[in-house]
PDB file of N, CA and C in Angstrom:
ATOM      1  N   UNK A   1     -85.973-130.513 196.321  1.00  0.00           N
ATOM      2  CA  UNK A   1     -84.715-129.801 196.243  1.00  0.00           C
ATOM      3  C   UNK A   1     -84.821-128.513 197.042  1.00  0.00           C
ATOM      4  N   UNK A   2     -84.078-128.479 197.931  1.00  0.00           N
ATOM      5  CA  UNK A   2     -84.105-127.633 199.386  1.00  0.00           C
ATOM      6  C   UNK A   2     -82.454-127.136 199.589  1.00  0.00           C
ATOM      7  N   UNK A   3     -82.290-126.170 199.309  1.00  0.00           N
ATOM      8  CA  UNK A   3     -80.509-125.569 200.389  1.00  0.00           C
ATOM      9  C   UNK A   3     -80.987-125.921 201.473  1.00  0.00           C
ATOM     10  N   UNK A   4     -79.807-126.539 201.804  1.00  0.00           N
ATOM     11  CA  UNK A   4     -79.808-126.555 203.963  1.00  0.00           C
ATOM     12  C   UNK A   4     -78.497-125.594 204.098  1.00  0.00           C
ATOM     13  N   UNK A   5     -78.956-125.077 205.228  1.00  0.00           N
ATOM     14  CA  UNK A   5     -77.922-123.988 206.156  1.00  0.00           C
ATOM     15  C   UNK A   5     -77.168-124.697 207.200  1.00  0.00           C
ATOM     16  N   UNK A   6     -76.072-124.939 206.624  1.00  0.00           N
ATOM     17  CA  UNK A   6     -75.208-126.022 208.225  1.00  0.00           C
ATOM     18  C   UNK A   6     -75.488-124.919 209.438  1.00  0.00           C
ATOM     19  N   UNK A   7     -75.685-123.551 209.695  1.00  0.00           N
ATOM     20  CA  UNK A   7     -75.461-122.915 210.559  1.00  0.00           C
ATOM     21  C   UNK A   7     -77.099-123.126 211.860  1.00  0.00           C
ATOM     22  N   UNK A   8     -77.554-123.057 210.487  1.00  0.00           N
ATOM     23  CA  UNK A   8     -79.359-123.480 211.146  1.00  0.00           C
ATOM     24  C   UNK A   8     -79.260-124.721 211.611  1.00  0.00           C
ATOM     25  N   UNK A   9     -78.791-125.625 210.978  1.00  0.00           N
ATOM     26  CA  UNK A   9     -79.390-127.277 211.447  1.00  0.00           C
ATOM     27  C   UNK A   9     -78.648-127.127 212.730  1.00  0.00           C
ATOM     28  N   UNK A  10     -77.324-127.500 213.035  1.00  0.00           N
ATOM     29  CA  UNK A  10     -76.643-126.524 214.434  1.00  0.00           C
ATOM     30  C   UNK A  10     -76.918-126.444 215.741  1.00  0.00           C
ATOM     31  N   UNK A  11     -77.643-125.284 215.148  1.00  0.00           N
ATOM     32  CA  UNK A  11     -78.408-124.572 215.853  1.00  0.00           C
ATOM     33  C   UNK A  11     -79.839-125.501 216.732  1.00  0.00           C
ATOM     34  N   UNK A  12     -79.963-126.605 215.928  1.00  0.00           N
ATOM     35  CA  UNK A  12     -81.066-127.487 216.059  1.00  0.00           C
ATOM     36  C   UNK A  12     -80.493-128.449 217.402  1.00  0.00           C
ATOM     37  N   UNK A  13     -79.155-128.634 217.835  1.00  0.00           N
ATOM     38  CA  UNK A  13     -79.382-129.719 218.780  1.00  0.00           C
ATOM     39  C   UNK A  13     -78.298-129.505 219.636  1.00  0.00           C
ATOM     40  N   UNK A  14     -77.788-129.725 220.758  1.00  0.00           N
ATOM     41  CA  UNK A  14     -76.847-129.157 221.759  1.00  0.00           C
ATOM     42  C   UNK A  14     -75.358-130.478 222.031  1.00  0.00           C
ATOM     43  N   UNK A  15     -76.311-131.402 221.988  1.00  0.00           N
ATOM     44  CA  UNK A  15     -75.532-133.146 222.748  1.00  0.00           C
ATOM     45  C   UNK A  15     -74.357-133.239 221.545  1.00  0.00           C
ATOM     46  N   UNK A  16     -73.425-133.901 222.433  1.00  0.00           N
ATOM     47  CA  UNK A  16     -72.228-134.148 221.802  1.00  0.00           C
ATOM     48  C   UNK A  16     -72.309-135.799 221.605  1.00  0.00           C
ATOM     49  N   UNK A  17     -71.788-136.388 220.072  1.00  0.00           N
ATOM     50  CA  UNK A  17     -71.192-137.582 219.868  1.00  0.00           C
ATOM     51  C   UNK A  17     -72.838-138.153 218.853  1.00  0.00           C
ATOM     52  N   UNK A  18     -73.898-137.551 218.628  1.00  0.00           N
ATOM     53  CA  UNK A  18     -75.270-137.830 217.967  1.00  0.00           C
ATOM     54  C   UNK A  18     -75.642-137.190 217.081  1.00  0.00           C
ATOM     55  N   UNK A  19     -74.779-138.046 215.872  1.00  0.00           N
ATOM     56  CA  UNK A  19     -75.162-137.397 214.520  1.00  0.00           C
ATOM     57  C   UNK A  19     -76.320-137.582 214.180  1.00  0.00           C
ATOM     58  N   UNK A  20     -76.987-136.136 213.070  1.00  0.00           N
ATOM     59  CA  UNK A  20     -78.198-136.200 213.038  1.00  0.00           C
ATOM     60  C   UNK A  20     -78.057-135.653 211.571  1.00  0.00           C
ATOM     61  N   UNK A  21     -78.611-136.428 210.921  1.00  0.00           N
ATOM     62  CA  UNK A  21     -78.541-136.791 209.173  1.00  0.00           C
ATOM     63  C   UNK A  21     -79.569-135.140 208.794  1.00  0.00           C
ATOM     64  N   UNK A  22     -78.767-134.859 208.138  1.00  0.00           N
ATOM     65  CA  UNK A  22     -79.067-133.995 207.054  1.00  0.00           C
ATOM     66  C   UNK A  22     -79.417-133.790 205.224  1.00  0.00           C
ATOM     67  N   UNK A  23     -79.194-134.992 204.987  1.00  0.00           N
ATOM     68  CA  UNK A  23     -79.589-135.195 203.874  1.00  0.00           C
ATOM     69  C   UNK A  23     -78.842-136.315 203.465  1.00  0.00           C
ATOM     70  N   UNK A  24     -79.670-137.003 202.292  1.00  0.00           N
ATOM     71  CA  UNK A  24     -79.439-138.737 201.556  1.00  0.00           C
ATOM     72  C   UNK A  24     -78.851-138.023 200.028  1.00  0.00           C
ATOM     73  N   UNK A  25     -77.638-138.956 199.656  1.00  0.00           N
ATOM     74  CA  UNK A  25     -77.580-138.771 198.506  1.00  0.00           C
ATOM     75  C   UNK A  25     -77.130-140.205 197.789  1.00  0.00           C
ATOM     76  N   UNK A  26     -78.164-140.528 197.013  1.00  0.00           N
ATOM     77  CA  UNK A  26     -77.807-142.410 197.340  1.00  0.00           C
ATOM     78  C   UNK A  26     -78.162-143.203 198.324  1.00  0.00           C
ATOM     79  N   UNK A  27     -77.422-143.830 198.632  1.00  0.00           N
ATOM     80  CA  UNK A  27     -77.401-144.755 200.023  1.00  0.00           C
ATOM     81  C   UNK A  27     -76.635-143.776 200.386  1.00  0.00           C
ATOM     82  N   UNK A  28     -75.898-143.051 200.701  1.00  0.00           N
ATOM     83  CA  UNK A  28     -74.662-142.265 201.941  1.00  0.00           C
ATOM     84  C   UNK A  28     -75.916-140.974 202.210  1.00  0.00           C
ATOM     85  N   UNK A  29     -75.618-141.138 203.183  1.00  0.00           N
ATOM     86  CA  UNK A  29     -76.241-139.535 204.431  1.00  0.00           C
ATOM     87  C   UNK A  29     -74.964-138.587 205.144  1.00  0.00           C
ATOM     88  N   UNK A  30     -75.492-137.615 205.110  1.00  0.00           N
ATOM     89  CA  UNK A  30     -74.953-136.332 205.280  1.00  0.00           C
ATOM     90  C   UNK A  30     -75.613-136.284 207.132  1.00  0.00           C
ATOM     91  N   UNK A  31     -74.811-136.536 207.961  1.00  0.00           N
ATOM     92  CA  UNK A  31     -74.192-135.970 208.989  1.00  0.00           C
ATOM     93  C   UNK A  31     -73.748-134.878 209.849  1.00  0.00           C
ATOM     94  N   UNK A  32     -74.704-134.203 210.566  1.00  0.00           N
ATOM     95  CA  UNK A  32     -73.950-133.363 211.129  1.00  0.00           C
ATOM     96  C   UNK A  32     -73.608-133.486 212.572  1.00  0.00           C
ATOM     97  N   UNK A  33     -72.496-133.601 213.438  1.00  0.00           N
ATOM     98  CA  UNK A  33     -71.768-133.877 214.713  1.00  0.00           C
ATOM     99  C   UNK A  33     -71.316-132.754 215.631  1.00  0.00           C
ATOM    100  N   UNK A  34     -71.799-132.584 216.676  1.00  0.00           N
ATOM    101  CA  UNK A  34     -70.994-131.746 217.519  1.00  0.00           C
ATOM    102  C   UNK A  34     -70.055-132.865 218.746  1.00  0.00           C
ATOM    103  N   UNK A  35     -68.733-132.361 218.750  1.00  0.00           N
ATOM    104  CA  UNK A  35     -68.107-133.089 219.456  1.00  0.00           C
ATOM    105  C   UNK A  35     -67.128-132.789 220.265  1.00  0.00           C
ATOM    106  N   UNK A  36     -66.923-133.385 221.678  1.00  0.00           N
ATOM    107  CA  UNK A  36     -66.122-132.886 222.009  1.00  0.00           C
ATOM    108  C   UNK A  36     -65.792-134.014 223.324  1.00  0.00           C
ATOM    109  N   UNK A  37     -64.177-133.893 223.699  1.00  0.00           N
ATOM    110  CA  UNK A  37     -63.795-134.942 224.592  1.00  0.00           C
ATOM    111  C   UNK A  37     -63.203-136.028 223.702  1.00  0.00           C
ATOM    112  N   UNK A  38     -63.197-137.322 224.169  1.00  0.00           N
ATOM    113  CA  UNK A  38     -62.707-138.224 223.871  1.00  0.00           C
ATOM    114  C   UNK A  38     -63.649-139.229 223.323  1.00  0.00           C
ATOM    115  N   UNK A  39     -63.714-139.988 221.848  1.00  0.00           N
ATOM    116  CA  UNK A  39     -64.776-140.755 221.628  1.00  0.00           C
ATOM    117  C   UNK A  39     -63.503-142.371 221.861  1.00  0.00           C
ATOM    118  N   UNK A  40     -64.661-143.370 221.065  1.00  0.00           N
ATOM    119  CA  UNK A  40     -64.129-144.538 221.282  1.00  0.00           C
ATOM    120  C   UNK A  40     -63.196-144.947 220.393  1.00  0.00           C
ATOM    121  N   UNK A  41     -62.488-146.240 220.880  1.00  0.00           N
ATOM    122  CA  UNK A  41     -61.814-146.739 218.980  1.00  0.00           C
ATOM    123  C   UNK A  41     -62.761-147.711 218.686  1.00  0.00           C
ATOM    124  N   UNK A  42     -62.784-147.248 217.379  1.00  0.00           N
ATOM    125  CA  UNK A  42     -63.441-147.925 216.536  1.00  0.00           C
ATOM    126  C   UNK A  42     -63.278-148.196 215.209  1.00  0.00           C
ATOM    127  N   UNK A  43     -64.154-149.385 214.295  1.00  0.00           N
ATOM    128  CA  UNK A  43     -63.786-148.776 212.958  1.00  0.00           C
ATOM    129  C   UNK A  43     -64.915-149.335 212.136  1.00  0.00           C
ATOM    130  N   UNK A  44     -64.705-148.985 211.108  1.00  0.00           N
ATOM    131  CA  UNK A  44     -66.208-149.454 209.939  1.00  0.00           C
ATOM    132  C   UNK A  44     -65.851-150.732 209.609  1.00  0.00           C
ATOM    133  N   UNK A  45     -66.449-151.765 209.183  1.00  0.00           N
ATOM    134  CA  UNK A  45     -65.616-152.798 208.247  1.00  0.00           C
ATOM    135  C   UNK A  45     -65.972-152.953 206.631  1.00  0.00           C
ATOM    136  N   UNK A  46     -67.065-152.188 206.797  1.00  0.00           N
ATOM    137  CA  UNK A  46     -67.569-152.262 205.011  1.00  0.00           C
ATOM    138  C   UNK A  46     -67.346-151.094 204.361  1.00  0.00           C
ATOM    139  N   UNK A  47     -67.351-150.361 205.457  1.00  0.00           N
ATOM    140  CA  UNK A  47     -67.488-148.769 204.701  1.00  0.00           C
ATOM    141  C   UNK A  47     -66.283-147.553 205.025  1.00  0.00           C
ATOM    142  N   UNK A  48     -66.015-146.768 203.879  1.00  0.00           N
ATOM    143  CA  UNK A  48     -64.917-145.596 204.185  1.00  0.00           C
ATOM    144  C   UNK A  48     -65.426-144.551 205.117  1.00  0.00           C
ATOM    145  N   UNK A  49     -65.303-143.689 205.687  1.00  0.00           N
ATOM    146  CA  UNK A  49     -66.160-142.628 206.660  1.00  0.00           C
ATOM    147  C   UNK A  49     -65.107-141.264 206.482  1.00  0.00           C
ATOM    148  N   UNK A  50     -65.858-140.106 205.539  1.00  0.00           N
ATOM    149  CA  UNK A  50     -65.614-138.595 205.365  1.00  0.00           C
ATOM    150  C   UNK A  50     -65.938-137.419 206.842  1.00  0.00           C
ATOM    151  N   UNK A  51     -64.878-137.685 207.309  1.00  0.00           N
ATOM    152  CA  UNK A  51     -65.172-136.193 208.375  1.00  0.00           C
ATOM    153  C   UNK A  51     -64.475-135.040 207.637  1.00  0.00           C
ATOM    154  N   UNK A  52     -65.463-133.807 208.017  1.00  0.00           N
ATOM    155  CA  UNK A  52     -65.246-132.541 207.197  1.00  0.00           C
ATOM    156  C   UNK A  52     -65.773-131.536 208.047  1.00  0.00           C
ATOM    157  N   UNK A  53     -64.458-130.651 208.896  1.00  0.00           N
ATOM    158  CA  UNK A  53     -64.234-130.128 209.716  1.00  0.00           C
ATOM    159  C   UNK A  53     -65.258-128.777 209.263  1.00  0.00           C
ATOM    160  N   UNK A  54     -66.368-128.254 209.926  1.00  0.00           N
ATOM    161  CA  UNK A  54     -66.968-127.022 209.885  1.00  0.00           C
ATOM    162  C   UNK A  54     -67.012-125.902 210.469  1.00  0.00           C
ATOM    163  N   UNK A  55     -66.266-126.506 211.881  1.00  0.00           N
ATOM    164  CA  UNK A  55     -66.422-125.229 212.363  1.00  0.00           C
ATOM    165  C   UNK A  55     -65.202-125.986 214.062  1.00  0.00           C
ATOM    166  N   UNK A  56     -64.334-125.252 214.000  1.00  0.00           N
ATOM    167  CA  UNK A  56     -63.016-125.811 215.477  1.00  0.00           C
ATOM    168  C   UNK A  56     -61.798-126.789 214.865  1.00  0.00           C
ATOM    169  N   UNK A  57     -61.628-127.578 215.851  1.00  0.00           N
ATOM    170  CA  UNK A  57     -60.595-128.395 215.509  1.00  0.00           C
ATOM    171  C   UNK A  57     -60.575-129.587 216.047  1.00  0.00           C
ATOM    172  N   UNK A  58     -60.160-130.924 215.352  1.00  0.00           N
ATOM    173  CA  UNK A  58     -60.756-132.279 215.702  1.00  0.00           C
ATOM    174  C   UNK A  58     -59.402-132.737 215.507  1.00  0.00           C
ATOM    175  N   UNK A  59     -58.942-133.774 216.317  1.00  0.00           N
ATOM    176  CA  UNK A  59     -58.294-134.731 216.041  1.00  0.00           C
ATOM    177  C   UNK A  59     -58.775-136.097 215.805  1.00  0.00           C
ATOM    178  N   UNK A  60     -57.540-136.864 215.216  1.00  0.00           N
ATOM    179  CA  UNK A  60     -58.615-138.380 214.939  1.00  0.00           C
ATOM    180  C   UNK A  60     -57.040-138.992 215.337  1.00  0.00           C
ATOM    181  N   UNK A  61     -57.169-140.371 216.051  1.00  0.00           N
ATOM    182  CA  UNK A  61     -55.963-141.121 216.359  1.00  0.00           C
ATOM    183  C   UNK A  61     -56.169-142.164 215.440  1.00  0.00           C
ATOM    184  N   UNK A  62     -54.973-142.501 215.213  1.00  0.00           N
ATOM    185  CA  UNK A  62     -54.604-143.405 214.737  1.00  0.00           C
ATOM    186  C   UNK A  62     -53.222-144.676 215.145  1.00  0.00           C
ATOM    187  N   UNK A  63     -53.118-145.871 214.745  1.00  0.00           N
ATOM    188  CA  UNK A  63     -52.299-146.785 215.700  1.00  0.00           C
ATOM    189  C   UNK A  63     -51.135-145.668 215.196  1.00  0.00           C
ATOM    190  N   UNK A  64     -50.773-145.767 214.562  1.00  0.00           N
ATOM    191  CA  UNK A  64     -49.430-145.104 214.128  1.00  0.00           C
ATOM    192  C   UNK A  64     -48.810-143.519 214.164  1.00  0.00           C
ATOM    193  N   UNK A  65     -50.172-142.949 214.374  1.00  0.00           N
ATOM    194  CA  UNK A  65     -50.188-141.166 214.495  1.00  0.00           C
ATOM    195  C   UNK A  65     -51.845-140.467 214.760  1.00  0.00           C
ATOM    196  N   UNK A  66     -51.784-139.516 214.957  1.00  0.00           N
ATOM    197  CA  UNK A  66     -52.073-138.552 214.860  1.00  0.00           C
ATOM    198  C   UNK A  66     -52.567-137.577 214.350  1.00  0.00           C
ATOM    199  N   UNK A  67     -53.879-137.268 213.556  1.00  0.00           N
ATOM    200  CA  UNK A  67     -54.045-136.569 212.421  1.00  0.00           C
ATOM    201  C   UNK A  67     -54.765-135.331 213.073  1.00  0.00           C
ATOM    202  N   UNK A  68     -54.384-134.066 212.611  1.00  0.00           N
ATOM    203  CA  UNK A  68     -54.995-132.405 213.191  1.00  0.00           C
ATOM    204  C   UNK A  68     -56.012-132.559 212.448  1.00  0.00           C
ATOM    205  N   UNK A  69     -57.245-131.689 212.381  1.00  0.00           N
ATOM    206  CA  UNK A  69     -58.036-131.262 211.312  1.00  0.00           C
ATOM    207  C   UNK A  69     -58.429-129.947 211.802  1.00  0.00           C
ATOM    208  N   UNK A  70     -58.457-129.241 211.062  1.00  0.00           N
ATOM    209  CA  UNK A  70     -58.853-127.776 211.173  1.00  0.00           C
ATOM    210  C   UNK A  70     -60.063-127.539 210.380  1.00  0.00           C
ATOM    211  N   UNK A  71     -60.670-126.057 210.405  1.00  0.00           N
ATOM    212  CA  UNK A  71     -62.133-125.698 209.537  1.00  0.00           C
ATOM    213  C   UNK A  71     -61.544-125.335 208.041  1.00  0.00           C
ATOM    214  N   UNK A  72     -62.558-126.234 207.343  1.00  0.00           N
ATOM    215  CA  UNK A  72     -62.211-126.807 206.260  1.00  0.00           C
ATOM    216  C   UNK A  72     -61.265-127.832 205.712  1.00  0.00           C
ATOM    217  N   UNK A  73     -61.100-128.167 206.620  1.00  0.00           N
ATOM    218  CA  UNK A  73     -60.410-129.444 206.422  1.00  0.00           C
ATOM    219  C   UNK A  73     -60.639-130.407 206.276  1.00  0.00           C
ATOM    220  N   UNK A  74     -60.541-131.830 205.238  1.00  0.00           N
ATOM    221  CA  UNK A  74     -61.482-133.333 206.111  1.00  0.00           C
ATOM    222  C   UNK A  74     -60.240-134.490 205.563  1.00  0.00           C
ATOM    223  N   UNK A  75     -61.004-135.907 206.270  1.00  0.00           N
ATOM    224  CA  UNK A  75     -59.836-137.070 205.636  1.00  0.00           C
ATOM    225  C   UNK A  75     -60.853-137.885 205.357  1.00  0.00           C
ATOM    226  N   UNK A  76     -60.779-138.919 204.384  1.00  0.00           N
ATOM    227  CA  UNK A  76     -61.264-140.096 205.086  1.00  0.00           C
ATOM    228  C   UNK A  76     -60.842-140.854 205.289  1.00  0.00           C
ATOM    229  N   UNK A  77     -61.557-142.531 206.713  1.00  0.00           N
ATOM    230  CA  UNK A  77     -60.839-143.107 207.192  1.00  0.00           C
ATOM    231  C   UNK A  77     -60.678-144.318 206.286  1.00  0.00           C
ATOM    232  N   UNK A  78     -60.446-144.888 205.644  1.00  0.00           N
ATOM    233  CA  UNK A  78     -60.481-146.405 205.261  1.00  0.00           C
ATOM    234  C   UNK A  78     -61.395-147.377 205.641  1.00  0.00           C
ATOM    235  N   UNK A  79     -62.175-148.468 205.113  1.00  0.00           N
ATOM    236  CA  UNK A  79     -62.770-149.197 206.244  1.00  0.00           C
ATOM    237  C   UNK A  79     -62.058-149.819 206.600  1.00  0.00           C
ATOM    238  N   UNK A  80     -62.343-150.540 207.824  1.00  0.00           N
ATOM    239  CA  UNK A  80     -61.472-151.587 208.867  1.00  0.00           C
ATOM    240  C   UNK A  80     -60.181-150.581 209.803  1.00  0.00           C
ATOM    241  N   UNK A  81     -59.906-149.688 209.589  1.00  0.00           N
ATOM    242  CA  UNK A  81     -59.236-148.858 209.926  1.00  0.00           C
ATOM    243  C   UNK A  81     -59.605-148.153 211.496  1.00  0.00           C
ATOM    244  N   UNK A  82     -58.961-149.243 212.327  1.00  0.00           N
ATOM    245  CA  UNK A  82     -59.589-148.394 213.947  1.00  0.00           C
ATOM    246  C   UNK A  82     -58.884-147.018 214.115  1.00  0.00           C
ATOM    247  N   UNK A  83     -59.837-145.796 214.518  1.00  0.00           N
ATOM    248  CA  UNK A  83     -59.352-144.695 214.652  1.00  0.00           C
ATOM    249  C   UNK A  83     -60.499-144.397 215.897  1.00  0.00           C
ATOM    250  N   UNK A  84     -59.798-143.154 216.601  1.00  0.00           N
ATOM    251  CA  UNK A  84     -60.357-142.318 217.556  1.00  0.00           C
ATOM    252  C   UNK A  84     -60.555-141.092 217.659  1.00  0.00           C
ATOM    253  N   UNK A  85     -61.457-140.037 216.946  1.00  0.00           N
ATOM    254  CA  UNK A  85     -61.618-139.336 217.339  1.00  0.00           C
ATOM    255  C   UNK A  85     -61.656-138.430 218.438  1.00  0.00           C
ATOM    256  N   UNK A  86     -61.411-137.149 218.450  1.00  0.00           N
ATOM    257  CA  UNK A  86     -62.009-136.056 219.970  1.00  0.00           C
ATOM    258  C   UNK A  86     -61.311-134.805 219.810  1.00  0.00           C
ATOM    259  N   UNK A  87     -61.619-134.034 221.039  1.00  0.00           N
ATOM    260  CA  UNK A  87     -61.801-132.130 220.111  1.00  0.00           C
ATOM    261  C   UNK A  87     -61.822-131.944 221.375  1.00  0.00           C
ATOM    262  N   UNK A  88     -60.324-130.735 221.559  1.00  0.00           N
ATOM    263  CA  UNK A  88     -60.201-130.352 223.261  1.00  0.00           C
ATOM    264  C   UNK A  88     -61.386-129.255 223.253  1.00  0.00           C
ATOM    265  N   UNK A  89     -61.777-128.766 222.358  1.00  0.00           N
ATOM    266  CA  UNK A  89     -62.734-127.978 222.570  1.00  0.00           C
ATOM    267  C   UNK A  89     -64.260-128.555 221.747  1.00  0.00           C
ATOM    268  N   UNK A  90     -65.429-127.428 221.986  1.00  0.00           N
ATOM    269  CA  UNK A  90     -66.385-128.295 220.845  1.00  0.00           C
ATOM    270  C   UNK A  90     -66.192-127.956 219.654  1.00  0.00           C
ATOM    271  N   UNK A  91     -66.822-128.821 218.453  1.00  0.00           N
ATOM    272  CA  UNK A  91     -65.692-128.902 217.285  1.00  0.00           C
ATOM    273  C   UNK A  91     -67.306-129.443 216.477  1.00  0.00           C
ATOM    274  N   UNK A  92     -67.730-128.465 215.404  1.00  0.00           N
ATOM    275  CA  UNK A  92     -68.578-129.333 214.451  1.00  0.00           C
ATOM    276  C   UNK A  92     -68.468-129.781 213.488  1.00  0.00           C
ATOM    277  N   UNK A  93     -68.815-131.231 213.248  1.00  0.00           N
ATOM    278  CA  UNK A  93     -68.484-131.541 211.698  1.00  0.00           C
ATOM    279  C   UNK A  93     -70.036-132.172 211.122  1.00  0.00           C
ATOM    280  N   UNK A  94     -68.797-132.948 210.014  1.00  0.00           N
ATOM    281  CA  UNK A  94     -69.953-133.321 208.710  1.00  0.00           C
ATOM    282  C   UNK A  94     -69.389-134.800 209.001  1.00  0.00           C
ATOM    283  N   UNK A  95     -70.071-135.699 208.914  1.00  0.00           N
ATOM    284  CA  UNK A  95     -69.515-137.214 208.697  1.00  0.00           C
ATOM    285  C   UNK A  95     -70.184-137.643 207.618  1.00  0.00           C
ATOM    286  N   UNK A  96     -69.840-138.070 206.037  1.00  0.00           N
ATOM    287  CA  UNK A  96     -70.779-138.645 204.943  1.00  0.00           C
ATOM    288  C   UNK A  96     -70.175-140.570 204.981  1.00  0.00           C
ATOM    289  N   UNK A  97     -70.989-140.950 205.082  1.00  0.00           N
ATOM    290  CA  UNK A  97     -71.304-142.639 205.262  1.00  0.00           C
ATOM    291  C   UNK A  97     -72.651-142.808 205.159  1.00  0.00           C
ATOM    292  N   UNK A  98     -72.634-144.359 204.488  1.00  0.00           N
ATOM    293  CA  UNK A  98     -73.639-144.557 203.749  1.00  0.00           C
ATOM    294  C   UNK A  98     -74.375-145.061 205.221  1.00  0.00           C
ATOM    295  N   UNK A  99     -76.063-144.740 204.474  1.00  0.00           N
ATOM    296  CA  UNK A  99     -77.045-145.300 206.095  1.00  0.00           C
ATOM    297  C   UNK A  99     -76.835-146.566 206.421  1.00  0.00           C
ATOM    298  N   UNK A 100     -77.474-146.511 207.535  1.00  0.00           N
ATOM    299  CA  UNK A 100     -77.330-147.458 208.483  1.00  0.00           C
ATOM    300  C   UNK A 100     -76.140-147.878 209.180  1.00  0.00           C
ATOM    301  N   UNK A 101     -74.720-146.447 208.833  1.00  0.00           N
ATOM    302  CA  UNK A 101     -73.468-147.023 209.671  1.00  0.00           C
ATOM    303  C   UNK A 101     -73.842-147.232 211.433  1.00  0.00           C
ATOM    304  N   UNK A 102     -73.292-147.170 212.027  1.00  0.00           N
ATOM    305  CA  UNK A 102     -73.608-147.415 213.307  1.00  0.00           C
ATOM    306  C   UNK A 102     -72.373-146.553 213.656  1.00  0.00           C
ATOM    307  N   UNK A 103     -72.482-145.032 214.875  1.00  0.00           N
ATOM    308  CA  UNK A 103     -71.444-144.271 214.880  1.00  0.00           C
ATOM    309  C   UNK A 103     -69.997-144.820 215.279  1.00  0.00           C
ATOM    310  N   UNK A 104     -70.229-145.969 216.397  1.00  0.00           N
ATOM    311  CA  UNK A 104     -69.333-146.266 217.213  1.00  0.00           C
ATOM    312  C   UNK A 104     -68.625-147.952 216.700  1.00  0.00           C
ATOM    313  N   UNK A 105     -69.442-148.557 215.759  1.00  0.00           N
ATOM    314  CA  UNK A 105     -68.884-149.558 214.485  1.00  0.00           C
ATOM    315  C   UNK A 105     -69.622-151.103 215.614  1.00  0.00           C
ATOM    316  N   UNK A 106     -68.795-151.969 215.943  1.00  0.00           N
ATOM    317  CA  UNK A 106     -69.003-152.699 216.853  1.00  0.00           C
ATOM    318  C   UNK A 106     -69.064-152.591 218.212  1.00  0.00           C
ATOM    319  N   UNK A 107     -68.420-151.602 218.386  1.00  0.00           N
ATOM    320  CA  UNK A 107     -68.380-150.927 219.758  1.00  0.00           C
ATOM    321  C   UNK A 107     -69.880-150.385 220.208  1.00  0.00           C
ATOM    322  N   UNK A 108     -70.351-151.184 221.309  1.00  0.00           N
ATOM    323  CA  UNK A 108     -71.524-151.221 222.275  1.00  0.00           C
ATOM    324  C   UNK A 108     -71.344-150.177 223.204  1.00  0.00           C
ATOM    325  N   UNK A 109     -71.350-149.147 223.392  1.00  0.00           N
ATOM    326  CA  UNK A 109     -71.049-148.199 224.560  1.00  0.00           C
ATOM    327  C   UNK A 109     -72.035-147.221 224.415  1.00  0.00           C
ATOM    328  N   UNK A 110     -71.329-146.574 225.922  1.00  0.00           N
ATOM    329  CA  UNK A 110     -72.850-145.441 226.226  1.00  0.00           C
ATOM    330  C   UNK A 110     -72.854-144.322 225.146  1.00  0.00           C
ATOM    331  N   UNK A 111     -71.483-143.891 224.253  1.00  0.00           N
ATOM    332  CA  UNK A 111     -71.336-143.554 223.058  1.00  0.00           C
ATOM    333  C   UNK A 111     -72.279-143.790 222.152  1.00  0.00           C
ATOM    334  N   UNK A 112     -72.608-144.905 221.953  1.00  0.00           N
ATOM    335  CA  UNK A 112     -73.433-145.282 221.133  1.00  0.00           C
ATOM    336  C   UNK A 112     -74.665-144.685 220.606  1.00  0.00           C
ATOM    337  N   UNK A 113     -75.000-144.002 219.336  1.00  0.00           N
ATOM    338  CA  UNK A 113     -75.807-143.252 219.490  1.00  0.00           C
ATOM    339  C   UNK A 113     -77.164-143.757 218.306  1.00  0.00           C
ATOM    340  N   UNK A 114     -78.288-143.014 218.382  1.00  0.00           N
ATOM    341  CA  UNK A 114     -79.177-144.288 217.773  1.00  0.00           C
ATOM    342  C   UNK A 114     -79.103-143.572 216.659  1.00  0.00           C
ATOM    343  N   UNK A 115     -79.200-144.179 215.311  1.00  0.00           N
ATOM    344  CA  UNK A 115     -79.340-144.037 214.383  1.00  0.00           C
ATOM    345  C   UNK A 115     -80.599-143.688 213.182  1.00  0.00           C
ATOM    346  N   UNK A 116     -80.161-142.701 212.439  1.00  0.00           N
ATOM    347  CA  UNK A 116     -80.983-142.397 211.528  1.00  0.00           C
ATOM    348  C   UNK A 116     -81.876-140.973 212.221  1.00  0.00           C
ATOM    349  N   UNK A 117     -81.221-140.472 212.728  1.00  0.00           N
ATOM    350  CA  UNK A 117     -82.023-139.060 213.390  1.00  0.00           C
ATOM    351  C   UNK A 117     -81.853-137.992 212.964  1.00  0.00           C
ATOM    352  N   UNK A 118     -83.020-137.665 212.239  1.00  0.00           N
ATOM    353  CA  UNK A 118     -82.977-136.358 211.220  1.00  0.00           C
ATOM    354  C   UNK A 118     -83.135-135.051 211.964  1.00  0.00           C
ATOM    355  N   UNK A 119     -82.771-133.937 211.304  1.00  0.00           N
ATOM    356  CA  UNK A 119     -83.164-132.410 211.731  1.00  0.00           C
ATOM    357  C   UNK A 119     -83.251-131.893 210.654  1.00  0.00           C
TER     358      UNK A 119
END
């Protein structure tokens, strides 16, 4: 039993779109993302996925709209639910999903980021 400092871990890695797990609670891991630009569509099929805005502003698309997120803000997506993330500026969050999601779902792309990478 350890406090983590979202400001420190952060501080730990520069690359955008390569979440890097911060802590297990259960099967779900704690996530932290820097992001920015345009990611892919995608979606989970087993699992719901918590983004929780820490620090800028993120959008996430959706077929039908549009969702803002601001600091302190979060949603989650549904599974099966294709959405798209991206952040005109850089934008850090929290993503909580259980391990072994895969960031980009079925989607094979240079996005694709490897999984299970701690700081």
């Amino acid at each position: 039993m350890k406090k983590i400092n979202l400001k420190n871990k952060f501080k730990k890695f520069s690359e955008h779109w390569s979440p890097k797990v911060i802590a297990e609670l259960n099967d779900y891991q704690f996530k932290l993302v820097k992001i920015k630009d345009d990611f892919v569509w995608h979606n989970h099929q087993h699992t719901d996925e918590a983004f929780i805005v820490i620090k800028g502003q993120i959008f996430i698309e959706f077929k039908d709209r549009t969702e803002e997120l601001n600091e302190g803000e979060m949603i989650i997506v549904p599974k099966g639910v294709n959405h798209k993330p991206y952040a005109k500026n850089e934008a850090e969050i929290m993503i909580v999903e259980p391990r072994g999601v895969i960031n980009t779902g079925k989607v094979n792309d240079d996005l694709t980021a490897p999984n299970d990478q701690w700081i």
